[in-house]
C-alpha atoms as a PDB file:
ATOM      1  CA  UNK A   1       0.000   0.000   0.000  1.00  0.00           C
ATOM      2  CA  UNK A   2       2.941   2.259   0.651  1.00  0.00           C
ATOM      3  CA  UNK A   3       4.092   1.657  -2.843  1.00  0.00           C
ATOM      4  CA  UNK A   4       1.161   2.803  -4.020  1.00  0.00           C
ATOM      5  CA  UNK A   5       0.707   5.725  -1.996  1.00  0.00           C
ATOM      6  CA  UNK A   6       4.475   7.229  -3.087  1.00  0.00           C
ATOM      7  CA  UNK A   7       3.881   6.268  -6.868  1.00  0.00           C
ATOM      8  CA  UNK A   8       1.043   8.322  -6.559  1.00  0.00           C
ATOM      9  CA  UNK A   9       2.341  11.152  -4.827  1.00  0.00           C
ATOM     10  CA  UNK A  10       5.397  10.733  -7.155  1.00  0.00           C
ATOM     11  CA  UNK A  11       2.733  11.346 -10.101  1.00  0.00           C
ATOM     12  CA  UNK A  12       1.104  14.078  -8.718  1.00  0.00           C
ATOM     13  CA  UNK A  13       4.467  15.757  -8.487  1.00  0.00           C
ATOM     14  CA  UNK A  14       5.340  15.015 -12.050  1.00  0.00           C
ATOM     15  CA  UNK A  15       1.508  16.312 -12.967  1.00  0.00           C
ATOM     16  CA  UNK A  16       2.094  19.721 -11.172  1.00  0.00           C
ATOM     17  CA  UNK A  17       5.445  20.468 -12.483  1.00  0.00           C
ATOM     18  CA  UNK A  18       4.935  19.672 -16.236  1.00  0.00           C
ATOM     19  CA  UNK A  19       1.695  22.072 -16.038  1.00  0.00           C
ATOM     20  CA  UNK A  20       3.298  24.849 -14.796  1.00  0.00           C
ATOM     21  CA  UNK A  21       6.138  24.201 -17.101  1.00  0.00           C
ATOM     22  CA  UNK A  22       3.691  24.319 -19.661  1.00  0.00           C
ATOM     23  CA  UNK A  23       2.085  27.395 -18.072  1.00  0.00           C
ATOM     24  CA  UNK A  24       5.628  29.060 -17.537  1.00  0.00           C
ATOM     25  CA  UNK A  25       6.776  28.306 -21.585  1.00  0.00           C
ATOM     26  CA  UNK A  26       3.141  29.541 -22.384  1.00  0.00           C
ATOM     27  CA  UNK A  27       3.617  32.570 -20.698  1.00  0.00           C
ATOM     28  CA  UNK A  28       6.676  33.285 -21.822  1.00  0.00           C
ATOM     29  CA  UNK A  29       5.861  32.666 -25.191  1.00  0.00           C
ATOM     30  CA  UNK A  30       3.396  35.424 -25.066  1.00  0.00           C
ATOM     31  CA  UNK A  31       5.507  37.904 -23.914  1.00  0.00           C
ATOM     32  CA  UNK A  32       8.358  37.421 -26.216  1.00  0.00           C
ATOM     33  CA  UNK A  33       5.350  37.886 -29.068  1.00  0.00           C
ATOM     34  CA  UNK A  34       4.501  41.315 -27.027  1.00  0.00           C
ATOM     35  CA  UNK A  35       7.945  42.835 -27.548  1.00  0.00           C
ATOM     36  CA  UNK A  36       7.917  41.831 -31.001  1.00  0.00           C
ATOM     37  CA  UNK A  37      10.073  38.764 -31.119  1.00  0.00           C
ATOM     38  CA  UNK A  38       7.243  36.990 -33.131  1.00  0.00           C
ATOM     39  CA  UNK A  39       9.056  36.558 -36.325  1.00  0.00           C
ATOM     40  CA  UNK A  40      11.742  34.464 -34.079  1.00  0.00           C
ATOM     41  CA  UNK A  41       9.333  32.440 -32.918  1.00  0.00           C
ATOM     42  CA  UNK A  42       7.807  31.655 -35.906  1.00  0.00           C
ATOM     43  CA  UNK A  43      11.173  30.737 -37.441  1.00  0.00           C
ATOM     44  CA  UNK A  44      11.493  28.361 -34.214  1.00  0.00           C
ATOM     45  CA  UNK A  45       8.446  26.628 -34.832  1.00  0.00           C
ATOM     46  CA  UNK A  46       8.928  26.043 -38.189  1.00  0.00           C
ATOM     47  CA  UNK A  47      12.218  24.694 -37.335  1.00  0.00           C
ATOM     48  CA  UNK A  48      10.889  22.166 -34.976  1.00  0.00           C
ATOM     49  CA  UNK A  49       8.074  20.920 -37.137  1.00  0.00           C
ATOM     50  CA  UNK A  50      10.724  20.463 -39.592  1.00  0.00           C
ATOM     51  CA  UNK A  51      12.564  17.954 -37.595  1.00  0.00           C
ATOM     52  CA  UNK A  52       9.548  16.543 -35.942  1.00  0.00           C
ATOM     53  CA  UNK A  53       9.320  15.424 -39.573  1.00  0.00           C
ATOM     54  CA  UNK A  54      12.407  14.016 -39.825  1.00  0.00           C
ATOM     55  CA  UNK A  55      12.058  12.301 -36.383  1.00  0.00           C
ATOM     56  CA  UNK A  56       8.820  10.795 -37.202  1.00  0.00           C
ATOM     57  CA  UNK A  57      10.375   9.600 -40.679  1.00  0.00           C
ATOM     58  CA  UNK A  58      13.085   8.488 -39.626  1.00  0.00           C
ATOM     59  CA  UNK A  59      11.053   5.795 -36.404  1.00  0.00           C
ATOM     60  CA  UNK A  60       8.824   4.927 -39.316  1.00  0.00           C
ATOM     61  CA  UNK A  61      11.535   3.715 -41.667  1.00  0.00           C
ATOM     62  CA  UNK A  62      13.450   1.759 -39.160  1.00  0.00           C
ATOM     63  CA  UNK A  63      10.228   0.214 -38.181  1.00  0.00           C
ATOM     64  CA  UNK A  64       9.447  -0.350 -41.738  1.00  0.00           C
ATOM     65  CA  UNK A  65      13.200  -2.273 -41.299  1.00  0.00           C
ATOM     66  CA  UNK A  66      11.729  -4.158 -38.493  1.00  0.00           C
ATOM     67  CA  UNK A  67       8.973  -5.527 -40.300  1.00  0.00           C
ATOM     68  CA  UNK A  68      10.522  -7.073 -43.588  1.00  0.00           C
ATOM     69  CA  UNK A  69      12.954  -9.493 -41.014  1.00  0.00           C
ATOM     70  CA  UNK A  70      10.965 -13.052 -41.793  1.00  0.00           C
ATOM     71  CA  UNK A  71       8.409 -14.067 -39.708  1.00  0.00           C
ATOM     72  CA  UNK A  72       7.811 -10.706 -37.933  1.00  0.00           C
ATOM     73  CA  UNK A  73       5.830  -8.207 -39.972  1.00  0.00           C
ATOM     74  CA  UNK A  74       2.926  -8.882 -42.385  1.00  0.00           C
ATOM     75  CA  UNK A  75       2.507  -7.605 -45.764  1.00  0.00           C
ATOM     76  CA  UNK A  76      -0.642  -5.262 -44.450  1.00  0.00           C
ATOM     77  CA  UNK A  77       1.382  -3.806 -41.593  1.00  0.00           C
ATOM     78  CA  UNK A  78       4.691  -3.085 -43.897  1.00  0.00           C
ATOM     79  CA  UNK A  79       1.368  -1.363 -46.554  1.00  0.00           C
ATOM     80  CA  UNK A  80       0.566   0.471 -43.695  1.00  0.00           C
ATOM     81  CA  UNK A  81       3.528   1.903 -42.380  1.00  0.00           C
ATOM     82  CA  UNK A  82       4.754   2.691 -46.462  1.00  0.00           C
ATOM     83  CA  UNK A  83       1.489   4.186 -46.671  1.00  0.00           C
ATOM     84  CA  UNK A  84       2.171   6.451 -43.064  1.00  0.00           C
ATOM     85  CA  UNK A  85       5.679   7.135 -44.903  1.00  0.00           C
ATOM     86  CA  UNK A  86       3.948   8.635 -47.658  1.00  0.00           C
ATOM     87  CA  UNK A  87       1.441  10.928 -46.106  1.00  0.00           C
ATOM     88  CA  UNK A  88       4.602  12.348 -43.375  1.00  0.00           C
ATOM     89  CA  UNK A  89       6.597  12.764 -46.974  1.00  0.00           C
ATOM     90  CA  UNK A  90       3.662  14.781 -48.691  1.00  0.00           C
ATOM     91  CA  UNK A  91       3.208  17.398 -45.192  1.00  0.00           C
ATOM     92  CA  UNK A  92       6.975  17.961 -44.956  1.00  0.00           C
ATOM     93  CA  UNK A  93       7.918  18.242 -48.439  1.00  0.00           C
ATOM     94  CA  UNK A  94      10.225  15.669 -48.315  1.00  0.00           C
ATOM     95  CA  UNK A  95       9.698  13.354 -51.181  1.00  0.00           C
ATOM     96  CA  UNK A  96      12.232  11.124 -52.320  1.00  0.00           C
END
């Protein structure tokens, strides 16, 4: 029962700080956009969606790997994940 109750509390911790991290990076997000620094964020954020891209392109392919070793992947999952491959390539640009 102890186990429980510190997990929990452990959680609850983890729950409050990552909302008012979120709160804090919110906040200050805001007020960098008040003194006119939007332009630099915008350039931010279009940096990180560019290698949240790559990042998600990148899992997809080595789990596209995964699935042609024998006797681990069907042919529908390894259509699948070539078909997830395709729409990620079409968002970012990134066709090859």
């Amino acid at each position: 029962m102890t186990n429980l109750l510190q997990y929990l509390q452990t959680m609850f911790v983890f729950t409050v700080l990552c909302t008012a991290f979120v709160f804090g990076a919110y906040w200050l997000c805001q007020r960098l956009r008040a003194r006119g620094h939007g332009p630099k964020l915008d350039a931010v954020a279009g940096w990180h969606d560019r290698m949240s891209y790559k990042g998600a392109l990148h899992s997809l392919e080595a789990l596209r790997a995964l699935h042609n070793l024998p006797f681990y992947g069907s042919r529908q999952q390894r259509e699948t994940i070539d078909m997830m491959i395709v729409r990620i390539q079409q968002r970012s640009g990134t066709e090859r």
